[in-house]
Protein backbone atom coordinates (compact mmCIF):
# COMPACT_ATOMS: atom_id res chain seq x y z
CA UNK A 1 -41.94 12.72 -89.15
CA UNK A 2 -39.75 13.90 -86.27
CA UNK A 3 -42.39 12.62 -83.58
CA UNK A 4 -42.34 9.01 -86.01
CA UNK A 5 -38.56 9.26 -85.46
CA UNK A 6 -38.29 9.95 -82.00
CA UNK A 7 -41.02 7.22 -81.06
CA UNK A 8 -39.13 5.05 -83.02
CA UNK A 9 -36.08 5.71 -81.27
CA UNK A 10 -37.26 5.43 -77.86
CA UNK A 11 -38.86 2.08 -78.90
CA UNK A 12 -35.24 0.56 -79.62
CA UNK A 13 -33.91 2.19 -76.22
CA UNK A 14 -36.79 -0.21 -74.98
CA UNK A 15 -35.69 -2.81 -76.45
CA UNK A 16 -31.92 -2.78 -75.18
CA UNK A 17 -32.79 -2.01 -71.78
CA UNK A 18 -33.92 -5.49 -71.10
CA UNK A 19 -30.98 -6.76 -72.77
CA UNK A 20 -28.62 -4.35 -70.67
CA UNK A 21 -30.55 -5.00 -67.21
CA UNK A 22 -30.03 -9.00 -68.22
CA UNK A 23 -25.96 -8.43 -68.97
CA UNK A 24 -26.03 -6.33 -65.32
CA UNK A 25 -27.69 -8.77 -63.48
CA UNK A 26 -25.09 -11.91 -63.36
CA UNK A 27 -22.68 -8.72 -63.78
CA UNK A 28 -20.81 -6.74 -66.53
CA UNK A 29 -19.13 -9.59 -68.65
CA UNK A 30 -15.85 -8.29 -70.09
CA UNK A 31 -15.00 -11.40 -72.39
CA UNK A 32 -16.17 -14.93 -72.99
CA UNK A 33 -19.45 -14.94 -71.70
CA UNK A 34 -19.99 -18.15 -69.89
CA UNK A 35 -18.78 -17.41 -66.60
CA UNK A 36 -21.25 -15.56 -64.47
CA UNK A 37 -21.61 -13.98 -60.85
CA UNK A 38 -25.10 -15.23 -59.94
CA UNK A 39 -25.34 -14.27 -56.44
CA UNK A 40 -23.70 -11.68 -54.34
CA UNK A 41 -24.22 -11.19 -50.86
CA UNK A 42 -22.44 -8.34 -48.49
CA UNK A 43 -21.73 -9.06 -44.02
CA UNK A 44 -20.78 -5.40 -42.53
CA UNK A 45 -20.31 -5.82 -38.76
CA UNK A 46 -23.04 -8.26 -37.92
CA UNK A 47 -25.72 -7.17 -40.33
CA UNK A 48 -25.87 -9.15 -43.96
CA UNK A 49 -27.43 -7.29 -47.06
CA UNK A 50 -28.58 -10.04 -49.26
CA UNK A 51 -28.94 -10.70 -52.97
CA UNK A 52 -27.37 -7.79 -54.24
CA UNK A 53 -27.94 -6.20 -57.84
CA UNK A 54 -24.84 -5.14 -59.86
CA UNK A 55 -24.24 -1.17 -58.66
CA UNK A 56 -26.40 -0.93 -55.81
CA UNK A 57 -24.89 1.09 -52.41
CA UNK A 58 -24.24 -1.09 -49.32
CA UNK A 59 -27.28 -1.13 -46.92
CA UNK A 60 -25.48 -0.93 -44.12
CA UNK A 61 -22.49 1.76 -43.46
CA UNK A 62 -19.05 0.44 -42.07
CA UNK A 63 -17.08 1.85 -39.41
CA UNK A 64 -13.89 2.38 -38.26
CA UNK A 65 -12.32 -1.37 -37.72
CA UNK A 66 -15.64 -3.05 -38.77
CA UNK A 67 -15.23 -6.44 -40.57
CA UNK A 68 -16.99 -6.58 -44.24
CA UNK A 69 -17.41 -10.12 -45.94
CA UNK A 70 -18.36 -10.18 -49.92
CA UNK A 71 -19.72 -13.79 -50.28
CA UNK A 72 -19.27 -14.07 -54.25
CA UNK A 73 -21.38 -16.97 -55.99
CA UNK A 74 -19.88 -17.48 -59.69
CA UNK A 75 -21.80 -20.26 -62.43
CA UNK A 76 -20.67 -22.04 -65.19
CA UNK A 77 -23.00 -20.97 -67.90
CA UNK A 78 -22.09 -23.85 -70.63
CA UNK A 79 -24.80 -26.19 -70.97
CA UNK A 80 -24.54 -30.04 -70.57
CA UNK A 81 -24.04 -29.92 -75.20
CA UNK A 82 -21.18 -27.91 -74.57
CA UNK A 83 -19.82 -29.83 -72.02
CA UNK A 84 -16.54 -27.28 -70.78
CA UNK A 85 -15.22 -26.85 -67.58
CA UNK A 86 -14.22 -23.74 -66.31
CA UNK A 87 -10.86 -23.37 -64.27
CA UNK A 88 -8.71 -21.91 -62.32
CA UNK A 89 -11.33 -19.24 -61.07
CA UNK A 90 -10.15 -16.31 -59.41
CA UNK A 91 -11.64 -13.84 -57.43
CA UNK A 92 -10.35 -10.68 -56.73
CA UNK A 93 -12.48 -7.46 -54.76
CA UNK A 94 -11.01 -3.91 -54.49
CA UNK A 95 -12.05 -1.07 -52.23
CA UNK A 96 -10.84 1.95 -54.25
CA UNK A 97 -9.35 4.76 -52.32
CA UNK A 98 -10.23 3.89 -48.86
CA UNK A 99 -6.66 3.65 -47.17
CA UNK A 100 -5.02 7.08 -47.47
CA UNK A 101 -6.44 7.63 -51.32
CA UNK A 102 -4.73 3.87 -51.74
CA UNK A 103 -6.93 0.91 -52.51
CA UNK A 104 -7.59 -2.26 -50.48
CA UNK A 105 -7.19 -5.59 -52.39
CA UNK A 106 -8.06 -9.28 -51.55
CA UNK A 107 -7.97 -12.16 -53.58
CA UNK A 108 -9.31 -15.52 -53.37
CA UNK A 109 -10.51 -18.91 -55.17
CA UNK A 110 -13.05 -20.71 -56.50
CA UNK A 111 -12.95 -24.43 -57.02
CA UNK A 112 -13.14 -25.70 -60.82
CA UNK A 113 -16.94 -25.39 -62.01
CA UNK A 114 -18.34 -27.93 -64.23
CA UNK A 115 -20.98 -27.06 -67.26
CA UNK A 116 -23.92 -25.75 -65.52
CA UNK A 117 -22.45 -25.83 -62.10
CA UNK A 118 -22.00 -22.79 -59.28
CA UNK A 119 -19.83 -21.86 -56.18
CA UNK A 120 -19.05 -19.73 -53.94
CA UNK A 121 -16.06 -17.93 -52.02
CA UNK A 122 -16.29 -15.37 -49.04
CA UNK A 123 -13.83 -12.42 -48.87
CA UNK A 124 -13.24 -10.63 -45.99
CA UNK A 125 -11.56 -6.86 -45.31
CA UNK A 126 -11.23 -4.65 -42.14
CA UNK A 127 -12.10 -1.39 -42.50
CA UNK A 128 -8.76 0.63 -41.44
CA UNK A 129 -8.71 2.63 -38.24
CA UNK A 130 -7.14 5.80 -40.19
CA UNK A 131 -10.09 6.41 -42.58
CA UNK A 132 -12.26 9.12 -43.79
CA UNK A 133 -15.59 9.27 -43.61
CA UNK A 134 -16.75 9.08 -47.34
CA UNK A 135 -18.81 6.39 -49.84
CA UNK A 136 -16.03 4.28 -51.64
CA UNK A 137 -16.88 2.24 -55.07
CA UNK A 138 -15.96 -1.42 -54.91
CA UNK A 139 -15.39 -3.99 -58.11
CA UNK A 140 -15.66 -7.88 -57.72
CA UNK A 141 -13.76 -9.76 -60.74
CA UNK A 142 -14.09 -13.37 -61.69
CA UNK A 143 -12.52 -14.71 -64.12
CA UNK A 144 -11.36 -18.08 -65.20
CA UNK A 145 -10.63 -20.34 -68.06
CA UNK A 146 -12.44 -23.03 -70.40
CA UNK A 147 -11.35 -26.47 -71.46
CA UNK A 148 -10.29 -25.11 -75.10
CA UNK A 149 -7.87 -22.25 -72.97
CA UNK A 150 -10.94 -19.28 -73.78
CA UNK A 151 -10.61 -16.57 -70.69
CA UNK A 152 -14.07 -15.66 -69.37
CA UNK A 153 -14.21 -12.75 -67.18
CA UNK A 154 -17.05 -11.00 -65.13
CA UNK A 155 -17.15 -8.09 -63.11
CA UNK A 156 -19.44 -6.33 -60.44
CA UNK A 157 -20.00 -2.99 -59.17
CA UNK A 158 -21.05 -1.66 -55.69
CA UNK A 159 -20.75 1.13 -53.22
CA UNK A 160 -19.61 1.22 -49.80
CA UNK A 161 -20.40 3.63 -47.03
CA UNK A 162 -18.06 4.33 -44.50
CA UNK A 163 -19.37 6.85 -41.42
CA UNK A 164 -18.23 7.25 -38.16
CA UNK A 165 -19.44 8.74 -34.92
CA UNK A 166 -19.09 12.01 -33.68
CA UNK A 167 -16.88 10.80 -30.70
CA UNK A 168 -14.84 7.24 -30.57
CA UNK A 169 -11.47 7.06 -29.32
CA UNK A 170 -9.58 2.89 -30.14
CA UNK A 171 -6.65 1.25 -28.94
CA UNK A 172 -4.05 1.00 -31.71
CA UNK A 173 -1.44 -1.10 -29.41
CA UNK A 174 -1.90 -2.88 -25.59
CA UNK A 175 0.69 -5.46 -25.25
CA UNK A 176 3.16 -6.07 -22.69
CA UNK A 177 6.62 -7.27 -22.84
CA UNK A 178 7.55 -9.49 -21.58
CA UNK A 179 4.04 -11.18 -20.62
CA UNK A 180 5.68 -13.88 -18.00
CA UNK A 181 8.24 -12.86 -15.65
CA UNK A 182 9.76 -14.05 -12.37
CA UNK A 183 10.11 -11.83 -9.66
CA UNK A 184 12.29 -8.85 -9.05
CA UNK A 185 12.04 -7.95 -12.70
CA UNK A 186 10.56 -5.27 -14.79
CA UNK A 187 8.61 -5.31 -18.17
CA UNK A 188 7.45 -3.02 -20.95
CA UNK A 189 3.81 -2.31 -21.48
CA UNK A 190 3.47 -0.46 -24.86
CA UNK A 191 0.45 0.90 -25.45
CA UNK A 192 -1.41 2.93 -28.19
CA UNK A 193 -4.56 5.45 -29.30
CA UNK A 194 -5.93 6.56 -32.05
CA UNK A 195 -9.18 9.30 -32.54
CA UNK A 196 -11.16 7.84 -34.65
CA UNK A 197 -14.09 10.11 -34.42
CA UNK A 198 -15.20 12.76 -36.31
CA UNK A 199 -14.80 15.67 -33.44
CA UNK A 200 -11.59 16.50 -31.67
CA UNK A 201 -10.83 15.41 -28.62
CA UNK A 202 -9.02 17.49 -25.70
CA UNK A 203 -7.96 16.76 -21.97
CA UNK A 204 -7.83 12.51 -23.12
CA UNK A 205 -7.12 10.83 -19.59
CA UNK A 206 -5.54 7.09 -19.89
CA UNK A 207 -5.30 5.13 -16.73
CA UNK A 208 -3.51 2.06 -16.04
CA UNK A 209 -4.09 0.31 -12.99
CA UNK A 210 -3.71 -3.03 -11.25
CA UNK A 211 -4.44 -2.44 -7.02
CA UNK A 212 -2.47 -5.83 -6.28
CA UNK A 213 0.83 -5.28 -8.39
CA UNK A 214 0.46 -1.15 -6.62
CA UNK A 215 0.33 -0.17 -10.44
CA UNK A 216 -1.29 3.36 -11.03
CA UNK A 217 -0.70 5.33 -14.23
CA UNK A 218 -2.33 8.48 -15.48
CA UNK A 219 -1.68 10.26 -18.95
CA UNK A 220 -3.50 13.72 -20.17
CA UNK A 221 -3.08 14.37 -23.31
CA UNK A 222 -4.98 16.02 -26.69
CA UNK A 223 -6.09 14.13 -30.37
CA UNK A 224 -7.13 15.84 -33.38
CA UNK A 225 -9.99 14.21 -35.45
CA UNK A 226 -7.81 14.17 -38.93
CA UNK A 227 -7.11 10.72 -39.03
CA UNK A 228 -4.07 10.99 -40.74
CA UNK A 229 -2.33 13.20 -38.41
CA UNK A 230 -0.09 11.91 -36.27
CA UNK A 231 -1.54 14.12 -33.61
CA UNK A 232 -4.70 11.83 -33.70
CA UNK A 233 -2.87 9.16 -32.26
CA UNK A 234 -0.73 8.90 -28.62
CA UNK A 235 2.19 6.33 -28.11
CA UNK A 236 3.76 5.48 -24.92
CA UNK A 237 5.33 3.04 -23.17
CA UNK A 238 5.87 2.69 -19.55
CA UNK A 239 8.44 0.61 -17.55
CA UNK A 240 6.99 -1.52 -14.32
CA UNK A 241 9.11 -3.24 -12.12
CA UNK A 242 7.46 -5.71 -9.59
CA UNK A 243 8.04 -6.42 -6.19
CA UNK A 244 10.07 -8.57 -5.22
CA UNK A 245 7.81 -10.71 -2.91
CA UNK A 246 4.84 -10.93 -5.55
CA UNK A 247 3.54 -14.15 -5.37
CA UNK A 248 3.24 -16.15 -8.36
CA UNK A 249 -0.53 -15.91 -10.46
CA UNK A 250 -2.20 -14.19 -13.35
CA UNK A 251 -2.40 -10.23 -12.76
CA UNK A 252 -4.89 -8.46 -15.33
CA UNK A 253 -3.10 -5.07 -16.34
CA UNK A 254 -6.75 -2.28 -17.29
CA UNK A 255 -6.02 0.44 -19.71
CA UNK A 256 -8.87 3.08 -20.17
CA UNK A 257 -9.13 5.89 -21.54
CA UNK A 258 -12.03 8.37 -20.89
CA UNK A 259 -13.03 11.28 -23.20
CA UNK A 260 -15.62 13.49 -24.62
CA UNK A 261 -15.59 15.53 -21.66
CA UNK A 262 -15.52 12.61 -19.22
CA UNK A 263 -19.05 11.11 -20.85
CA UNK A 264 -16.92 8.05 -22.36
CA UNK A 265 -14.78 5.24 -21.89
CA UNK A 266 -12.65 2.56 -24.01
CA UNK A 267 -11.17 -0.40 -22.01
CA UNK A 268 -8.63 -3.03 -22.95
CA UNK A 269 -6.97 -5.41 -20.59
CA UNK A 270 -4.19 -7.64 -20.87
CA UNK A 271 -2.44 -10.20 -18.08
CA UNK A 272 0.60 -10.45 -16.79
CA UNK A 273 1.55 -13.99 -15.67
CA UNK A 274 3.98 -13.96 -12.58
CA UNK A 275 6.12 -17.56 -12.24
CA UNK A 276 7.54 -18.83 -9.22
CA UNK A 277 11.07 -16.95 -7.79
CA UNK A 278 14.16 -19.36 -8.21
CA UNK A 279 14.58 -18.15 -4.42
CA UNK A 280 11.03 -19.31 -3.38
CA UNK A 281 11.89 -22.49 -5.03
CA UNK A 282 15.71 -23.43 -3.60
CA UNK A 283 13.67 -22.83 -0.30
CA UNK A 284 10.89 -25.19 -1.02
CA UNK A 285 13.45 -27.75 -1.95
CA UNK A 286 15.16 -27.54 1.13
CA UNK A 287 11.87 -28.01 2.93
CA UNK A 288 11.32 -30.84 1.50
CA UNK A 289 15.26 -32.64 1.99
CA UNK A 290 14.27 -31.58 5.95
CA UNK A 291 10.73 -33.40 5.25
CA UNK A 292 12.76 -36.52 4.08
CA UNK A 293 15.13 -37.22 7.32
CA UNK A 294 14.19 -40.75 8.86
CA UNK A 295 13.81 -40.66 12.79
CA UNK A 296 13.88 -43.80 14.32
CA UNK A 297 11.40 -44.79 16.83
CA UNK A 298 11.86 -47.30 19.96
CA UNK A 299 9.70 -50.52 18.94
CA UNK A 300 6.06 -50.55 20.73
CA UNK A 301 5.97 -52.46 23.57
CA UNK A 302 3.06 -55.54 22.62
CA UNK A 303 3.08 -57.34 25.85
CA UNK A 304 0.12 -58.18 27.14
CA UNK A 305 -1.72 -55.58 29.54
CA UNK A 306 -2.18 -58.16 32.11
CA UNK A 307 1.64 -59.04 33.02
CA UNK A 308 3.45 -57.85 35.38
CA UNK A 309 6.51 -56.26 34.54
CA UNK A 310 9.21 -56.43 36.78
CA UNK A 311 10.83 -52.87 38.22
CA UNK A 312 13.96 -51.91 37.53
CA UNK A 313 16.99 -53.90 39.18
CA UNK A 314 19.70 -52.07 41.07
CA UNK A 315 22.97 -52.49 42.63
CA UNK A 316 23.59 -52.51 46.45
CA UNK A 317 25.82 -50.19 47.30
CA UNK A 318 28.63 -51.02 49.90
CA UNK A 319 29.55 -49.10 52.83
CA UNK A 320 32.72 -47.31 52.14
CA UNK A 321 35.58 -47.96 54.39
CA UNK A 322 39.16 -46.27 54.60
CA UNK A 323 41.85 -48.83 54.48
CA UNK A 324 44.66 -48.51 57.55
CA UNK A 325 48.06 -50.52 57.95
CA UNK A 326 47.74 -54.00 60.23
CA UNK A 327 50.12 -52.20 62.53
CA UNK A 328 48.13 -49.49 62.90
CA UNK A 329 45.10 -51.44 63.73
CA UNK A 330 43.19 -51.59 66.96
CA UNK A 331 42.78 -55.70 66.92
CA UNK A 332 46.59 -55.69 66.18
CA UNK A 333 47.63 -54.39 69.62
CA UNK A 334 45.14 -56.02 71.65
CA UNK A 335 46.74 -59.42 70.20
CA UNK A 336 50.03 -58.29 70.97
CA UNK A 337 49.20 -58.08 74.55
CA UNK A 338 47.48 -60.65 75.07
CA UNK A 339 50.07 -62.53 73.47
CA UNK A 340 52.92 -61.43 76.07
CA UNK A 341 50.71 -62.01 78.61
CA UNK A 342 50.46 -65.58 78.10
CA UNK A 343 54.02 -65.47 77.31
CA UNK A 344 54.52 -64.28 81.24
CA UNK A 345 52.07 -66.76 82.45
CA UNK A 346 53.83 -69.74 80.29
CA UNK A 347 57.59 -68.99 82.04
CA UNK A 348 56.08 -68.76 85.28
CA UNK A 349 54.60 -71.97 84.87
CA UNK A 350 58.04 -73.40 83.56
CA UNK A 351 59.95 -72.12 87.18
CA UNK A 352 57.32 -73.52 89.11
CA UNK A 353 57.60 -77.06 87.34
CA UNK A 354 61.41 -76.45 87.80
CA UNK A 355 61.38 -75.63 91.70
CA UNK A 356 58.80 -78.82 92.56
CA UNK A 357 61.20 -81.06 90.90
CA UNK A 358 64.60 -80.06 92.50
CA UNK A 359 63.00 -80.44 95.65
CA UNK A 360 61.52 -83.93 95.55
């Protein structure tokens, strides 16, 4: 009788496996019924685990900062009799525990799903920095409501598997501030680590270089592996100040870390963009008033090759004389005498003519 009983028993457990395995499959309905998650597939980093079953573990294990998409397919499971749309669809997936103990929430939409009809929404999350390395349940829930104002609500269980590597050190922060400048000025660079591995990490040596700006930076400094101690991060930032003759461009600014003993490296990079001086410019602008000054040019001479020109006419010049008195003058005395002298000759004459006649 007992082994009658027991056989009889396990032969009903039978039975409502089926019938459980069938309810799992589209997921655990909590009320209504008709609304059903009928495909479910899960992106971590770049590598997609497809056509998941309600409770399964994630193939592939996250990491620190990795990207993980849930692409949710939901149906409406009324048949073209019943004729009910479902509406209002929402979708809502929930990492428990993973930040701190705290859980991780994101919500999205599906669009209105006629009788018989499915669609799909894809949610995305980013696996915090500051996280332990541990597996971490996860529940997708759909729910919506019908024509007649009935809620129908599904929901879907997995597992997710976060691990991380013995040794990783990540930027937290790399930013400067400003990120143009002119020259002569100085600007902020802010920048920020975090251990993310699962070993400690001593004698940490960031660098910050840039050969043309004459930037050289070196920090040495210690992070523990407990992610959320503030030891396992280091915060700094420095002040630059550029020369004043740097010439205007785009000057990449490389922060890297090395660790593990000098066996690795993290990089990140971020530009500076140098404008023109206001000096430089005034200058150019004065250039360029000098550029704009008209000379004038003597007119080409067009005449014909095969004239003759004339050469150049001149002036005579006159002899140059020194001007006397007419008394003083040689001619002036030689006229005088001559003068008296015919003056003599003229009275003698007279007596003559005056003797010949009284005597005839």
């Amino acid at each position: 009788m007992k082994i009658l009983n027991a056989m009889i028993g396990l032969f009903l457990i039978l039975l409502m496996v089926p019938a459980v395995l069938a309810d799992n499959e589209f997921g655990n309905v909590i009320e209504g019924g008709k609304l059903l998650i009928t495909d479910m597939d899960v992106k971590v980093g770049s590598k997609t685990d497809k056509n998941m079953d309600f409770g399964d573990k994630i193939r592939e294990e996250a990491r620190p900062g990795d990207a993980v998409k849930f692409t949710i397919e939901a149906k409406n499971n009324f048949t073209s009799t019943e004729d009910l749309k479902i509406e209002d669809i929402e979708v809502t997936v929930t990492i428990d525990g993973i930040d701190d103990g705290d859980e991780l929430e994101e919500e999205d939409e599906i669009k209105d799903l006629k009788d018989g009809k499915n669609n799909d929404v894809t949610v995305e999350f980013v696996i915090p920095l500051e996280v332990d390395e541990d597996t971490y349940d996860v529940s997708i829930e759909v729910t919506g409501e019908d024509e007649n104002g009935t809620t129908h609500t599904v929901e879907f269980d997995l597992e997710l598997e976060v691990e991380k590597e013995d040794n990783e050190i990540k930027f937290l922060r790399n930013s400067l501030t400003p990120s143009e400048i002119k020259c002569g000025r100085t600007l902020q660079l802010s920048t920020a680590v975090i251990n993310t591995g699962q070993d400690d990490e001593d004698d940490v040596v960031l660098e910050i270089t840039n050969a043309e700006l004459g930037i050289s930076l070196r920090e040495i400094f210690d992070l523990t592996s407990d992610a959320f101690d503030d030891d396992s991060k280091f915060r700094k930032t420095f002040t630059l100040s550029m020369p004043q003759d740097v010439a205007p461009g785009i000057y990449p600014l490389q922060s890297k870390v090395t660790f593990n003993d000098g066996s690795d490296t993290e990089t990140e990079t971020t530009e500076l963009l140098v404008a023109q001086c206001e000096i430089l410019e005034e200058d150019e602008e004065e250039e360029e008033e000098e550029e704009d000054v008209v000379v004038v040019q003597s007119p080409v001479d067009t005449t014909p090759s095969d004239l003759i020109t004339a050469g150049a006419v001149t002036t005579p010049s006159l002899p140059v004389t020194e001007e006397k008195s007419l008394f003083e003058s040689s001619g002036f005395l030689v006229a005088l005498v001559v003068g008296e002298v015919l003056l003599v000759l003229i009275a003698i004459l007279l007596v003559v003519a005056v003797v010949k006649k009284r005597s005839q």
